[in-house]
Protein backbone atom coordinates (compact mmCIF):
# COMPACT_ATOMS: atom_id res chain seq x y z
CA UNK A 1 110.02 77.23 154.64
CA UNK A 2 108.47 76.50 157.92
CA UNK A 3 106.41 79.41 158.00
CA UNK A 4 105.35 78.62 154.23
CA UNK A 5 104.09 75.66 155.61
CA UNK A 6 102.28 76.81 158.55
CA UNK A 7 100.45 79.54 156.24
CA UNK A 8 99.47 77.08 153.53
CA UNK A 9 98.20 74.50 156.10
CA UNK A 10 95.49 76.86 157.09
CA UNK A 11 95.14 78.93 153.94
CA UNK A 12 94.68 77.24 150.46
CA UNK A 13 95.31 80.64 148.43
CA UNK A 14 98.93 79.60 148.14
CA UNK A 15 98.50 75.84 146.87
CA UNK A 16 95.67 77.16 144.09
CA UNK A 17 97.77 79.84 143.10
CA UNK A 18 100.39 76.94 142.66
CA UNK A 19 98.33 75.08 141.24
CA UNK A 20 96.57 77.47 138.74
CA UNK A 21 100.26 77.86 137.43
CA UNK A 22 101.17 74.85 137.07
CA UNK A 23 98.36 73.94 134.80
CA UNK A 24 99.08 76.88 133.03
CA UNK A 25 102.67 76.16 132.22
CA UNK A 26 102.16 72.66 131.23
CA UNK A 27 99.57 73.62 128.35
CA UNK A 28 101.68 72.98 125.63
CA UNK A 29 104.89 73.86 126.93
CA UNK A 30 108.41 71.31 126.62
CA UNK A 31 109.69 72.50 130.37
CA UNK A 32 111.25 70.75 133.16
CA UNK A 33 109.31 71.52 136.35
CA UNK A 34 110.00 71.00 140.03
CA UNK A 35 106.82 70.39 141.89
CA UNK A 36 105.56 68.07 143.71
CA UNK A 37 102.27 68.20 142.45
CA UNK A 38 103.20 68.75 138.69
CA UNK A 39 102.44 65.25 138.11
CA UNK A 40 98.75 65.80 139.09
CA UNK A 41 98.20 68.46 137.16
CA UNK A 42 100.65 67.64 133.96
CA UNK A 43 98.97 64.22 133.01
CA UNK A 44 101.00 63.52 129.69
CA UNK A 45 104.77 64.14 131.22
CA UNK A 46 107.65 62.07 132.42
CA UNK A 47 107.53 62.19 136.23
CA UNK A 48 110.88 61.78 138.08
CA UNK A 49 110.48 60.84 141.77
CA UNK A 50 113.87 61.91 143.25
CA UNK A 51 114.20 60.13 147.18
CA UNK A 52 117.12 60.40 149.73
CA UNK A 53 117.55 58.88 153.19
CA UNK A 54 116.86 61.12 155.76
CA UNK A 55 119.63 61.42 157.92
CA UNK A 56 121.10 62.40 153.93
CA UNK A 57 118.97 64.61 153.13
CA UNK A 58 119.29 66.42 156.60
CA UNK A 59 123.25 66.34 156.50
CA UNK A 60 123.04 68.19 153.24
CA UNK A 61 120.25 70.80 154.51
CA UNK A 62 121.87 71.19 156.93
CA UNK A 63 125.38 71.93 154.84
CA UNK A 64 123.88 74.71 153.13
CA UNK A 65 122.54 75.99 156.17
CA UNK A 66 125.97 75.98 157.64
CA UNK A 67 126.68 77.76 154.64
CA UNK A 68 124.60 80.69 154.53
CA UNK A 69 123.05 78.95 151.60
CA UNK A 70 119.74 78.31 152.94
CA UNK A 71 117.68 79.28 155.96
CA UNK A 72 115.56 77.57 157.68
CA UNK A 73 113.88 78.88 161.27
CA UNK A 74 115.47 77.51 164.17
CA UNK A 75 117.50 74.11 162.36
CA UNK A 76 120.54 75.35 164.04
CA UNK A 77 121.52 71.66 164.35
CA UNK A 78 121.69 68.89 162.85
CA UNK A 79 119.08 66.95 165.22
CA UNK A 80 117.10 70.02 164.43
CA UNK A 81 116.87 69.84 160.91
CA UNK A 82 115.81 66.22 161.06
CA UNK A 83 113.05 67.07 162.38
CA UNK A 84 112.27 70.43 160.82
CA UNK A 85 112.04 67.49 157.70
CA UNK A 86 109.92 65.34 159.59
CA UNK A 87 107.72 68.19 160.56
CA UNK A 88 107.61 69.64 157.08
CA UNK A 89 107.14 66.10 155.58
CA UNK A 90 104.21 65.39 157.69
CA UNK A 91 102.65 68.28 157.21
CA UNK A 92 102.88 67.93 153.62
CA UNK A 93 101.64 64.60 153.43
CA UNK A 94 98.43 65.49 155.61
CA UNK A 95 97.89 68.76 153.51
CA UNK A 96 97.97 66.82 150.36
CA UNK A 97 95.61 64.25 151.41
CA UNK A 98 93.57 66.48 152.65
CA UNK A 99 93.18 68.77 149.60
CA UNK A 100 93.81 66.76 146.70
CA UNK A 101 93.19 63.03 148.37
CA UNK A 102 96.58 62.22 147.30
CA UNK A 103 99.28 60.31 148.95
CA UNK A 104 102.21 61.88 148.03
CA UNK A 105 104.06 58.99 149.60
CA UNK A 106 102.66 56.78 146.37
CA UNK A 107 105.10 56.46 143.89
CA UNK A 108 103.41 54.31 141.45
CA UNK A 109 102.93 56.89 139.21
CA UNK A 110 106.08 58.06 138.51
CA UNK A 111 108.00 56.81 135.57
CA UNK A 112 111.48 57.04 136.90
CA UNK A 113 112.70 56.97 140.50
CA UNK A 114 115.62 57.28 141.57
CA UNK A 115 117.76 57.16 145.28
CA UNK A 116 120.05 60.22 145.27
CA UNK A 117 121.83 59.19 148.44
CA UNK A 118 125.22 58.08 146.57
CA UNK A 119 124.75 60.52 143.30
CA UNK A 120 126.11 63.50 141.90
CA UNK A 121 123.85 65.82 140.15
CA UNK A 122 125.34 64.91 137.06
CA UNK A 123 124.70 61.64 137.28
CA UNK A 124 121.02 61.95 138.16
CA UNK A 125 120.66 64.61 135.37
CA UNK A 126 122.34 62.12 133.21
CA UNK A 127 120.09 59.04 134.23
CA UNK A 128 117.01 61.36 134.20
CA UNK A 129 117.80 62.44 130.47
CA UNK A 130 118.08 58.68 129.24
CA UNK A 131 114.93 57.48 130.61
CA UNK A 132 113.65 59.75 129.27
CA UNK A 133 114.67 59.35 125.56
CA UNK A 134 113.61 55.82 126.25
CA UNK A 135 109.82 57.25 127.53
CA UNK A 136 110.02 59.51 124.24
CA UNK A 137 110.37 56.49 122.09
CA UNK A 138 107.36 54.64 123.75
CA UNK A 139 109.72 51.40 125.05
């Protein structure tokens, strides 16, 4: 993901690309779509914001790493996936602002956010599905 990230900092083929699907699969389409972005380009959808501490969200990274479930260039630690995700996030955040004048660290316009830090997936599937059967209703 690294080198993703190092590419796309320099080279905006891969972000239009992204984005020129995006926009194309929310044109009338009911999907559920994992992007951070999505909400930009899919005005009229229910945008989940899904957050995690970081020392969390590094222990699990680092999990599947551990597991041969993921692979990420030289996290062969924990300390070193910390700040593989600080890394990554910065360079995200800069990229963003940079091309779209976004701060992706704004969550005012998301309609649902939610702290994942003591959830199951089920349970954040299950709280994502009622909000939004309340947003479908308009209350």
């Amino acid at each position: 993901m690294d080198k993703l990230n190092d590419f796309a900092r320099s080279n905006q083929v891969v972000d239009r690309k992204i984005d020129t699907l995006i926009r194309h699969l929310g044109l009338g389409n009911d999907l559920v779509l994992d992007a951070r972005l999505g909400y930009y380009w899919i005005h009229d959808s229910f945008r989940v914001y899904l957050t995690a501490d970081p020392d969390i969200a590094a222990q699990r990274i680092y999990k599947d790493i551990s597991d041969g479930q993921r692979h990420e260039d030289g996290a062969t630690t924990i300390n070193q996936t910390i700040l593989s995700i600080q890394r990554q996030a910065e360079s995200t955040q800069e990229r963003y602002f940079r091309d779209y004048g976004i701060d992706i660290s704004n969550t005012n316009m998301f309609d649902l956010i939610i702290n994942t830090d003591d959830k199951t997936p089920d349970e954040i599937v299950g709280s994502i599905k009622d909000n939004y059967r309340t947003w479908l209703r308009g209350e």
